[in-house]
Protein backbone atom coordinates (compact mmCIF):
# COMPACT_ATOMS: atom_id res chain seq x y z
CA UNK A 1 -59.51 101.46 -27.44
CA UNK A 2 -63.09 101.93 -25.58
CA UNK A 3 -64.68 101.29 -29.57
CA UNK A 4 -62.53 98.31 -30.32
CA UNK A 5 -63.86 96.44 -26.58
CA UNK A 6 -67.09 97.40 -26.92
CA UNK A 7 -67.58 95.85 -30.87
CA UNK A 8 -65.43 92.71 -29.70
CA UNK A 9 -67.65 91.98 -26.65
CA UNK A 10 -70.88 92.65 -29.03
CA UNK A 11 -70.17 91.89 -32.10
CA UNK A 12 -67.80 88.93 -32.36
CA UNK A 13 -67.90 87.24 -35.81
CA UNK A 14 -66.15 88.81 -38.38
CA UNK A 15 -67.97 90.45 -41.15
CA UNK A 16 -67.53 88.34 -44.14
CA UNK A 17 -68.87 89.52 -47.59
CA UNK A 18 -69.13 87.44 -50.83
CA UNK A 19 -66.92 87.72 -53.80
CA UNK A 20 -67.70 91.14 -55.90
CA UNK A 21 -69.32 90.50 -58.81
CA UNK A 22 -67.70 92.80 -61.73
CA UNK A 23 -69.89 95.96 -62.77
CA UNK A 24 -70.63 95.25 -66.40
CA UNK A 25 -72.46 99.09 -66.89
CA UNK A 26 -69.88 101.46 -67.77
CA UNK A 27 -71.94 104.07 -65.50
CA UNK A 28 -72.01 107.76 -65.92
CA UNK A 29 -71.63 110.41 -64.20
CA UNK A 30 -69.02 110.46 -61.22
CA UNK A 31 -70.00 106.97 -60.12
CA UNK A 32 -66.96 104.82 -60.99
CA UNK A 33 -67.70 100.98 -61.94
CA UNK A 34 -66.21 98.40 -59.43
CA UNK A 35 -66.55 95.14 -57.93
CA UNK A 36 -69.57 95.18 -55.73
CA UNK A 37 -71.57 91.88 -53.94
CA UNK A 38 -74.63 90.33 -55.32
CA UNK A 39 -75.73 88.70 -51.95
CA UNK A 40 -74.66 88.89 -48.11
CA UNK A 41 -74.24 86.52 -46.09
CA UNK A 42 -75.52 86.46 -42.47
CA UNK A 43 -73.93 87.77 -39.81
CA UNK A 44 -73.68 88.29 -35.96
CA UNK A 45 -77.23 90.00 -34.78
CA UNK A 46 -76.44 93.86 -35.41
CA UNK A 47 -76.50 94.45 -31.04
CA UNK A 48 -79.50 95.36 -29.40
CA UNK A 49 -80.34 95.62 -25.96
CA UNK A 50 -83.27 94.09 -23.85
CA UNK A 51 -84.47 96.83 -21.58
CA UNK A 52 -86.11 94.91 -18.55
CA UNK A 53 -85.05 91.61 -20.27
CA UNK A 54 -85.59 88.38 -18.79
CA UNK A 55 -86.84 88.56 -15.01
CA UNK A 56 -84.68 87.07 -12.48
CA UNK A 57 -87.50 85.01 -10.88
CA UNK A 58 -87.88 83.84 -14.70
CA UNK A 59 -83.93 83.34 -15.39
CA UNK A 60 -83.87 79.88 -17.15
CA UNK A 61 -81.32 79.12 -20.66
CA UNK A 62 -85.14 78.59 -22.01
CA UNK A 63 -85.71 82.30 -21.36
CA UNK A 64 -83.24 83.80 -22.58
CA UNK A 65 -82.67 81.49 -25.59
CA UNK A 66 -86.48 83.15 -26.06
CA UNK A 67 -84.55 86.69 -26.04
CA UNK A 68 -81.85 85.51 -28.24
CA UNK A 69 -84.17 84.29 -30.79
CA UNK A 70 -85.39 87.48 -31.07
CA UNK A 71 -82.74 89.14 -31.76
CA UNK A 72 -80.97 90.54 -27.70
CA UNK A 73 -77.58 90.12 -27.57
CA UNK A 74 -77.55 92.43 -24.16
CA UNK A 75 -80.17 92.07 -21.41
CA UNK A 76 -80.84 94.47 -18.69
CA UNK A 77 -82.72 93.37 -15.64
CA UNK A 78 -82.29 94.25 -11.83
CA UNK A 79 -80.93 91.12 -10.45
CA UNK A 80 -81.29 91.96 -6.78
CA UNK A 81 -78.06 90.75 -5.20
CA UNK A 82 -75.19 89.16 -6.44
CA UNK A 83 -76.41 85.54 -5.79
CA UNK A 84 -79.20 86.25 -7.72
CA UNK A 85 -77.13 87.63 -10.19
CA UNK A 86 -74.85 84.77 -10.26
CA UNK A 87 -77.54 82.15 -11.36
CA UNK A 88 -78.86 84.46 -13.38
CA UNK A 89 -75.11 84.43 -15.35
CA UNK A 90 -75.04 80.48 -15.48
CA UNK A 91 -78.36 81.03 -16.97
CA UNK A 92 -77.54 82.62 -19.60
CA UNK A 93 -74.25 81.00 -20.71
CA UNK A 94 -76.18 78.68 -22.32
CA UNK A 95 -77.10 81.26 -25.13
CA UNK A 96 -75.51 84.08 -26.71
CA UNK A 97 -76.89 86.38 -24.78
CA UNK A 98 -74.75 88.46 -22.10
CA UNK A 99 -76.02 90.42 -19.29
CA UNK A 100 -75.61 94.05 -17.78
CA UNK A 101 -75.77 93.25 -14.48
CA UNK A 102 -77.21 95.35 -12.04
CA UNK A 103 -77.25 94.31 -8.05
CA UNK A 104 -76.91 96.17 -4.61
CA UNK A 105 -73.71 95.34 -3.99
CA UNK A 106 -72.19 97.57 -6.96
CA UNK A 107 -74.28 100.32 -5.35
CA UNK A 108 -72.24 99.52 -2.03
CA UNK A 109 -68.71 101.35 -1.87
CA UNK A 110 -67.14 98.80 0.64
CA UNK A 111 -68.78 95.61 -1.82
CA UNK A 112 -68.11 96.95 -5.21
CA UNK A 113 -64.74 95.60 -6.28
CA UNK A 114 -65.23 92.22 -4.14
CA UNK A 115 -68.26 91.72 -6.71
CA UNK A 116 -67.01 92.92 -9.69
CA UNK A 117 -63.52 90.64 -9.02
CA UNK A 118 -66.76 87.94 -8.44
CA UNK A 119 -68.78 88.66 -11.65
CA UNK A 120 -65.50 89.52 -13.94
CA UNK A 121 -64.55 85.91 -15.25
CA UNK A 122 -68.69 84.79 -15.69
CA UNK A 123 -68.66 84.25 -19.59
CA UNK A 124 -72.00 85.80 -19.53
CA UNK A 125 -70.93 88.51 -18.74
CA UNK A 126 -71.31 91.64 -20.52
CA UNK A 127 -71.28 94.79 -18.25
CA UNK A 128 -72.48 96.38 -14.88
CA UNK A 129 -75.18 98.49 -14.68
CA UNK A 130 -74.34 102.18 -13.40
CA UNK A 131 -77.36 104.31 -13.63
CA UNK A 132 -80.20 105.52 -15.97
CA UNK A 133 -81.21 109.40 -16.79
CA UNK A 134 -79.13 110.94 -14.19
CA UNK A 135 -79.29 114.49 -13.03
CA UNK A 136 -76.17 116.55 -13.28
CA UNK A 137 -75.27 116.66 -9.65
CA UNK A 138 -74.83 112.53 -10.17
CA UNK A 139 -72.22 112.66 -12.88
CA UNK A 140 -68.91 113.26 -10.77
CA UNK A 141 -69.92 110.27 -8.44
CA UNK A 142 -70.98 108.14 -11.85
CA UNK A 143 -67.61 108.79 -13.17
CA UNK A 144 -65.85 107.69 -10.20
CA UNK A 145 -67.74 104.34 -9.88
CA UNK A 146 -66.42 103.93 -13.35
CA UNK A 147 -62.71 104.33 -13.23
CA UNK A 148 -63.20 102.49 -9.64
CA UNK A 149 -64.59 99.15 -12.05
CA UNK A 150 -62.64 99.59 -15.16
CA UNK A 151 -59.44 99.74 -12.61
CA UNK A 152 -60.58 96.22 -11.24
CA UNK A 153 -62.21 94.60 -15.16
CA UNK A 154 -61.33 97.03 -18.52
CA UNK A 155 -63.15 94.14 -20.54
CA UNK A 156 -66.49 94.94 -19.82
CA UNK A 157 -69.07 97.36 -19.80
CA UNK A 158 -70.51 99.90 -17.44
CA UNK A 159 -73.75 100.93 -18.66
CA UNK A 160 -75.26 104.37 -18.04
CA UNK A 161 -77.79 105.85 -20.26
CA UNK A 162 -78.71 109.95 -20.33
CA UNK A 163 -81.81 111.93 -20.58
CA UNK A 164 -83.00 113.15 -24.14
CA UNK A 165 -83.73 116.78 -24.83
CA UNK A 166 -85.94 118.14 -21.24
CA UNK A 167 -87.40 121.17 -20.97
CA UNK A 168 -86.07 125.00 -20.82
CA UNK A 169 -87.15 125.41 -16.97
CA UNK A 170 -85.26 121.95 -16.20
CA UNK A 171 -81.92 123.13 -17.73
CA UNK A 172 -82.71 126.74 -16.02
CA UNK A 173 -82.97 124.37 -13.09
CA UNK A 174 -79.80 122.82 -13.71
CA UNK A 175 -77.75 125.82 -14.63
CA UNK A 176 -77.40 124.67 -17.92
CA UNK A 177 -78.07 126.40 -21.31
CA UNK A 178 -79.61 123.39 -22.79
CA UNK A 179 -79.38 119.69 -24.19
CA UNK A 180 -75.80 120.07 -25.42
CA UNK A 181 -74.49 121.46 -22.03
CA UNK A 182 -76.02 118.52 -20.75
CA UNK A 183 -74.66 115.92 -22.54
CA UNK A 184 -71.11 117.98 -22.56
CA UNK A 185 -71.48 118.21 -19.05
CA UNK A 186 -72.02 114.15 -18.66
CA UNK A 187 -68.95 112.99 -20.58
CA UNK A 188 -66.94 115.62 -19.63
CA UNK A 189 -67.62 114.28 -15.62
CA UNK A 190 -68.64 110.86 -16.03
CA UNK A 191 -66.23 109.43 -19.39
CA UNK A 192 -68.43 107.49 -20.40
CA UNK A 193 -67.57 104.50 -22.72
CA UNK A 194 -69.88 105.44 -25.10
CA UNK A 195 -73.26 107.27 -25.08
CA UNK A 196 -76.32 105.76 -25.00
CA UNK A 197 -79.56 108.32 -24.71
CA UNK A 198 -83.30 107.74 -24.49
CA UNK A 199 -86.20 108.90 -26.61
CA UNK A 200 -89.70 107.84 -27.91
CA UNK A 201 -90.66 109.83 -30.80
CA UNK A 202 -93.90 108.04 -31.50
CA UNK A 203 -96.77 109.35 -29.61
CA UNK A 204 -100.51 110.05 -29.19
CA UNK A 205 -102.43 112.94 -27.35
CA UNK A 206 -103.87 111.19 -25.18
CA UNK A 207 -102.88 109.88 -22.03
CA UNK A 208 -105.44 107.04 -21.56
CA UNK A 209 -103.99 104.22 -23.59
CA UNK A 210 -106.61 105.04 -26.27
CA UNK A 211 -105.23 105.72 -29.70
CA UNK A 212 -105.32 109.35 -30.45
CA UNK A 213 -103.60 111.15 -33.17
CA UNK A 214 -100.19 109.59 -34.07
CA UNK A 215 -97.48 112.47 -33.91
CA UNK A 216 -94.00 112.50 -34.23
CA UNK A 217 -91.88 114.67 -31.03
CA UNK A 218 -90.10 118.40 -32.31
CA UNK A 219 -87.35 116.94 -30.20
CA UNK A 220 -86.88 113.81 -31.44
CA UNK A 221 -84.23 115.32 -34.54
CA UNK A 222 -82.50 117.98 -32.31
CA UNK A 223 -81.67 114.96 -29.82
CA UNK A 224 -80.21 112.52 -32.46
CA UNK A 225 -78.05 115.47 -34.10
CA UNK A 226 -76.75 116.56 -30.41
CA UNK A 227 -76.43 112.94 -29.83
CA UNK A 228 -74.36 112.18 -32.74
CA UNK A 229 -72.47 115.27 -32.72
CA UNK A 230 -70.89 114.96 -29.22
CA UNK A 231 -70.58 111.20 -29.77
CA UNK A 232 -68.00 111.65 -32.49
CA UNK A 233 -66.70 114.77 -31.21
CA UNK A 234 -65.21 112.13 -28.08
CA UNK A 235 -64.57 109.55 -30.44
CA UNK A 236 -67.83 107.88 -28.41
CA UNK A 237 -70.10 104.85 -30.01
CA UNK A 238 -73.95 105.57 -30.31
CA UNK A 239 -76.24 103.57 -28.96
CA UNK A 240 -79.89 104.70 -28.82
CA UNK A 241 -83.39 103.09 -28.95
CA UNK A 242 -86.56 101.51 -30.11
CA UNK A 243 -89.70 101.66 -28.15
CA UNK A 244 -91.31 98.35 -27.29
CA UNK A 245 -93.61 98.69 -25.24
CA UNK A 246 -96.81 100.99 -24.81
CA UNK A 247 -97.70 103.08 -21.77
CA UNK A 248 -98.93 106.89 -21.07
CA UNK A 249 -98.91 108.64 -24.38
CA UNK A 250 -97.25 106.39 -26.29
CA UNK A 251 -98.88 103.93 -28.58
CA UNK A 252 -98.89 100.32 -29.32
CA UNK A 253 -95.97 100.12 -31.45
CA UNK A 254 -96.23 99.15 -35.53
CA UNK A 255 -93.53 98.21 -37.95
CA UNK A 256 -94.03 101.62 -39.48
CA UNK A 257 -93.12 102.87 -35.59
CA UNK A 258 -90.28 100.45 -35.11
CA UNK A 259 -88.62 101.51 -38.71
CA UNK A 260 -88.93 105.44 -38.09
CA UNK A 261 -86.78 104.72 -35.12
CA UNK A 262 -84.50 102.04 -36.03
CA UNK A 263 -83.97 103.55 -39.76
CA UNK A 264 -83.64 107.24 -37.92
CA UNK A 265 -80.88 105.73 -35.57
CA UNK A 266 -79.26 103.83 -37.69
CA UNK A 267 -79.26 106.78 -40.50
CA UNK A 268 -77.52 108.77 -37.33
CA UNK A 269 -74.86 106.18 -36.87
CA UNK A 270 -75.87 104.70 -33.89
CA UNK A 271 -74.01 101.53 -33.13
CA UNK A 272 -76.38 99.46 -31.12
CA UNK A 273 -80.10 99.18 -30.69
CA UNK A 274 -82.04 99.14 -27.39
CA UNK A 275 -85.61 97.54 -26.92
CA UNK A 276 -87.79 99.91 -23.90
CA UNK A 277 -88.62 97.17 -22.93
CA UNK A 278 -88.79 93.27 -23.37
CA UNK A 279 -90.68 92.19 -20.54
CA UNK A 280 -93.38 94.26 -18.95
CA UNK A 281 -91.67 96.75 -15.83
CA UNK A 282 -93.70 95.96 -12.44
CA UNK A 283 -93.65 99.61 -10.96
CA UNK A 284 -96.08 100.81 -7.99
CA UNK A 285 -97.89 102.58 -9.74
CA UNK A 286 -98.79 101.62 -13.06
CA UNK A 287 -102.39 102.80 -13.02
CA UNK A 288 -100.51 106.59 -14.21
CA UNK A 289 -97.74 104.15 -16.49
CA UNK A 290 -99.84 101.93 -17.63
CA UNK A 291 -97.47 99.51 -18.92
CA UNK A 292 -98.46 96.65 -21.49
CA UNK A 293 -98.25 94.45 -24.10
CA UNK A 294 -94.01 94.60 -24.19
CA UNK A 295 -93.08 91.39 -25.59
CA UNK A 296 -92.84 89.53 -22.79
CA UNK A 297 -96.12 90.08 -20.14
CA UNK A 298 -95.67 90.36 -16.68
CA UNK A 299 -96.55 86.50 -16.13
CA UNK A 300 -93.89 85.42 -19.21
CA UNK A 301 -96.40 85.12 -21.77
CA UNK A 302 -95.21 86.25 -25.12
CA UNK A 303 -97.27 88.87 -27.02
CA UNK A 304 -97.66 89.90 -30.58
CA UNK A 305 -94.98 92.41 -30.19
CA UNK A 306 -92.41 89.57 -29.56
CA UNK A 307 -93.02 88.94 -33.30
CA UNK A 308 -93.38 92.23 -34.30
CA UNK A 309 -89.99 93.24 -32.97
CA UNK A 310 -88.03 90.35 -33.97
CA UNK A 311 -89.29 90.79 -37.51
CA UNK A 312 -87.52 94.64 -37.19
CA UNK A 313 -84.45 93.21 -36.00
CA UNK A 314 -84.27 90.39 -38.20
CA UNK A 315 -84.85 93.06 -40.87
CA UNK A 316 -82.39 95.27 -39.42
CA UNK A 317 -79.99 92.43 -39.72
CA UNK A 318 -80.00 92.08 -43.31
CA UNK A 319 -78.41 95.60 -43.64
CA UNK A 320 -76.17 95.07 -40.54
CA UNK A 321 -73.19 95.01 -43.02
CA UNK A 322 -73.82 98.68 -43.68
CA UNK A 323 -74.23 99.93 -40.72
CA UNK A 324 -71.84 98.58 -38.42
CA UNK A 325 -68.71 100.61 -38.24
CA UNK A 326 -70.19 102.87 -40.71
CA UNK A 327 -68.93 106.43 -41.45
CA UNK A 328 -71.95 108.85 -41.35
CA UNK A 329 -70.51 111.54 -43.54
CA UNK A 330 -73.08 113.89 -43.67
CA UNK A 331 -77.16 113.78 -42.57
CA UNK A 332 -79.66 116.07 -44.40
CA UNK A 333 -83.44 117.04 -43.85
CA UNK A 334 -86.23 118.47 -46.51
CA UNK A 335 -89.13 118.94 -46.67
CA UNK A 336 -90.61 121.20 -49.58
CA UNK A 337 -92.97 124.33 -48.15
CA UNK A 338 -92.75 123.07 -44.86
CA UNK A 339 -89.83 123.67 -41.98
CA UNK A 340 -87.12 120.68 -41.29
CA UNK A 341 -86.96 119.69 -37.41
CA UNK A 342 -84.86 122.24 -35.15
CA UNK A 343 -80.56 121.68 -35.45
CA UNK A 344 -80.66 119.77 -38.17
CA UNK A 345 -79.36 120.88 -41.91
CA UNK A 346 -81.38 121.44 -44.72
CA UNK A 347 -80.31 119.33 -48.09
CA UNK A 348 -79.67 121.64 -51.00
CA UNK A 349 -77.55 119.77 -53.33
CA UNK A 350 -78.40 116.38 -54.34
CA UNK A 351 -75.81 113.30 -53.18
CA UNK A 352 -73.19 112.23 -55.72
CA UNK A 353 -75.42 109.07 -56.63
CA UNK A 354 -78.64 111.05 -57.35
CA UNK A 355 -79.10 112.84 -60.68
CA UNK A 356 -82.37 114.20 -59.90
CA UNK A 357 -84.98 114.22 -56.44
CA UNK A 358 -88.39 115.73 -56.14
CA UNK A 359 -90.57 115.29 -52.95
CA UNK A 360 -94.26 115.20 -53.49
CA UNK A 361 -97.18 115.96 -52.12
CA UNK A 362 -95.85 117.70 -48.92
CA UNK A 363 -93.92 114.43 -47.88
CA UNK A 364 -90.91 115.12 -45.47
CA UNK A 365 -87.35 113.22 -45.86
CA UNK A 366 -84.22 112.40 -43.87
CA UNK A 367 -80.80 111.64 -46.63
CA UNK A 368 -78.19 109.91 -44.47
CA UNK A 369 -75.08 109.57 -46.01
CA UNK A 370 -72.22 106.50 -44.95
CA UNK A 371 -68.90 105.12 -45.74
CA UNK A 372 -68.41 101.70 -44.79
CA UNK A 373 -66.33 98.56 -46.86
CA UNK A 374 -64.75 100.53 -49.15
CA UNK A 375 -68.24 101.40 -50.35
CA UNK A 376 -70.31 104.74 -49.51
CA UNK A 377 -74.38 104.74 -48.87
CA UNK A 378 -77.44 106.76 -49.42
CA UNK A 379 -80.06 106.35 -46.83
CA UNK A 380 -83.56 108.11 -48.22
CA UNK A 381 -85.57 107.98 -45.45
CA UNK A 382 -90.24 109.32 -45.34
CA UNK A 383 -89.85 110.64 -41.74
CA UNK A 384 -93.52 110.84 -41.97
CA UNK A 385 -94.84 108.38 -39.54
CA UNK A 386 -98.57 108.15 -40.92
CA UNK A 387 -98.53 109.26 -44.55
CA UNK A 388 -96.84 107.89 -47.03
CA UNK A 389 -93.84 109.54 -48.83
CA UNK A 390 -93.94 110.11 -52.96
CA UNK A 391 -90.95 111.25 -54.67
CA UNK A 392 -89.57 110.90 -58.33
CA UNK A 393 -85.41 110.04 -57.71
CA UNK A 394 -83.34 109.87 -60.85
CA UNK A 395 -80.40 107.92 -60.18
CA UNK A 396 -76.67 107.58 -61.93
CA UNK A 397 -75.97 104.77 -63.91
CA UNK A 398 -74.00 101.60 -61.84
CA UNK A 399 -75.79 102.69 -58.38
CA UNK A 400 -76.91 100.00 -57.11
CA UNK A 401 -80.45 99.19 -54.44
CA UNK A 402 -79.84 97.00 -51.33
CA UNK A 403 -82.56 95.29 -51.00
CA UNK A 404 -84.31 94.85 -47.73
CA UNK A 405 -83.13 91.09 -48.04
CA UNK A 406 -79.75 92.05 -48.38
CA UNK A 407 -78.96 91.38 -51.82
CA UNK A 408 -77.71 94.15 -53.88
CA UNK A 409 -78.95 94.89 -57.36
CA UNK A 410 -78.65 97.45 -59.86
CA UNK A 411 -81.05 100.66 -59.37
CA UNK A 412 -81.28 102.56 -62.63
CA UNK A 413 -84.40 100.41 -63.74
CA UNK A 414 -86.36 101.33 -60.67
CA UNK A 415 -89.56 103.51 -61.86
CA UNK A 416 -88.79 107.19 -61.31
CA UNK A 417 -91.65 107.40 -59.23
CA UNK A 418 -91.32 105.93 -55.42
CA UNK A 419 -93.52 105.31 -52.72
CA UNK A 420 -92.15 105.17 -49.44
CA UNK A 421 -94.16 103.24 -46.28
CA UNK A 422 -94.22 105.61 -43.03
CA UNK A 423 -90.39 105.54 -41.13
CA UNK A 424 -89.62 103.18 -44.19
CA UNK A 425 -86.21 103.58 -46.10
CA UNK A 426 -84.38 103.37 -49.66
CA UNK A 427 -81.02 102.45 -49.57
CA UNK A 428 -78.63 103.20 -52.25
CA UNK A 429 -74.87 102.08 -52.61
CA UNK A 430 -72.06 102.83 -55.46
């Protein structure tokens, strides 16, 4: 029920694909020929979230027809009160873009339901705001904010996003044996609607803003596969995210950045994708933060990472089709002579669509396999987010590539030999 309202409220087109084309090549192999589509169409934006979206003393249809355009369906800003929040609404009903609404009188136990019953009926609506990385000791009260709004409005939202993996003296702290206690713990007390967690792989080591060596976190693959794993286990959507926007230790962001992420959640079978952040955060002290160059400055000027972020998600909605409401069957890890991240499970046989895969050169891979439209997927991932990834793939006759246009095409004249961009994919289909 919670999966069915939350893809209805984000995701509202239907997903039409062109007529199949018949498969001609007898294949070989298990791969069984079938009707399959040449080209498809355009859909709905796959959903992604504005973190710090448009500011409320910037809340014009101009602005957020600015966030639409590059690709938010959901922004998140604090709207002060619910006046503010109001205009902010009638703002953006002039777009496609719905807001998470957070104001002080949903933190107020005597206000709550009078402004939810206010802000329920607002077609730009999408959701209220709960909290973001709580502790344990907030989960019991989180939870009963929840049932106390869905009672009131079950057709939107209540946003709360969790920590990602924290240290050994934090869950010591907590009484906790680790990340999965902690996210057990959450939707166990809280029931959440689905689970949406934070992390920034990408990273330098330096805290200066200078660039540094470009690393990759040990805890960025143990947090996806907890992630996923207690997702599905409650029958939860995953919703994770993209970094956006520079500050401390992390870097100004690339497309090779953007696609380790995107690709990685995506490959994990994450439902929506969140932007940290659009617009610039004004915090106290941002001389330790440093926060810069999101796409959207402080004063509303637009950056370079406006562009280079709507050029992710307009890539990520070519392959939209795929993903959402995709089956992730199984995800693998390998990396020849080297160890594959902590949790996660090695590959030692080869998918049903490959006949033969060699990495190269000490490259690293992630193998992500989905069902989705009848059809299932191979995701073939260089989790490498500096070097390049070489591998010779042999393929089964009648596999097909999907492009990164979208069009589908068949993949058994590819050359043997592939070079993959850092965080970039291959993905496979028969």
């Amino acid at each position: 029920m919670k999966r069915i309202l939350i893809s209805a409220l984000l995701f509202a087109t239907p997903l039409l694909l062109c007529a199949g084309c018949k498969d001609d090549n007898k294949g070989g192999g298990d791969i069984t020929p079938k009707e399959y589509p040449t080209v498809i169409p355009a859909t709905d934006r796959f959903p992604a979230v504005a973190w710090h979206g448009v500011r409320h003393d910037f809340a014009t249809p101009e602005r957020f027809l600015e966030a639409q355009q590059m690709g938010i369906t959901l922004n998140y800003s604090r709207l002060v009160n619910l006046e503010t929040a109001l205009k902010a609404l009638d703002a953006a009903a002039t777009t496609d873009v719905k807001l998470i609404v957070e104001c002080e009188e949903l933190y107020n136990d005597d206000k709550r339901a009078d402004a939810v019953r206010t802000l329920m009926t607002h077609e730009a609506l999408g959701g209220y705001f709960m909290e973001d990385e709580p502790a344990p000791d907030r989960f019991e009260d989180i939870g009963r904010r929840i049932r106390e709004i869905e009672a009131i409005d079950p057709n939107h939202i209540c946003y709360c996003n969790i920590f990602p993996t924290l240290t050994a003296e934090t869950y010591q702290a907590w009484k906790m044996n680790g990340y999965t206690d902690y996210v057990r713990d959450f939707i166990r007390k809280a029931k959440p609607q689905f689970l949406s967690f934070d992390e920034y792989p990408v990273h330098t080591d330096r805290m200066d803003g200078t660039v540094g060596q470009i690393l990759v976190k040990g805890t960025w693959y143990p947090t996806l596969e907890t992630a996923r794993n207690e997702a599905r286990r409650n029958g939860l959507e995953l919703w994770a995210f993209m970094l956006t926007c520079p500050h401390t230790a992390y870097p100004q962001p690339t497309m090779d950045h953007l696609r380790l992420q995107a690709y990685s959640d995506l490959a994990y079978g994450a439902q929506v994708l969140q932007c940290f952040t659009y617009w610039v955060p004004e915090v106290e002290n941002n001389d330790f933060w440093q926060y810069r160059d999101a796409p959207i400055t402080l004063d509303g000027t637009r950056t370079e990472t406006y562009d280079l972020v709507k050029a992710m998600l307009d890539e990520v909605q070519q392959v939209a089709w795929i993903f959402r409401g995709a089956t992730v069957e199984s995800v693998f890890h390998s990396r020849p002579g080297g160890t594959i991240p902590d949790l996660t499970t090695q590959l030692t046989s080869l998918p049903e669509c490959v006949e033969s895969l060699t990495l190269r050169n000490g490259s690293q891979a992630l193998v992500s396999i989905l069902a989705n439209h009848g059809f299932r997927f191979m995701l073939l991932q260089n989790t490498d987010v500096s070097n390049k990834m070489q591998c010779m793939i042999r393929l089964k006759e009648g596999v097909r590539r999907v492009n990164r246009d979208g069009t589908v095409t068949l993949a058994n004249e590819d050359e043997e030999i592939q070079t993959i961009a850092p965080g970039d994919v291959r993905i496979y289909m028969w």
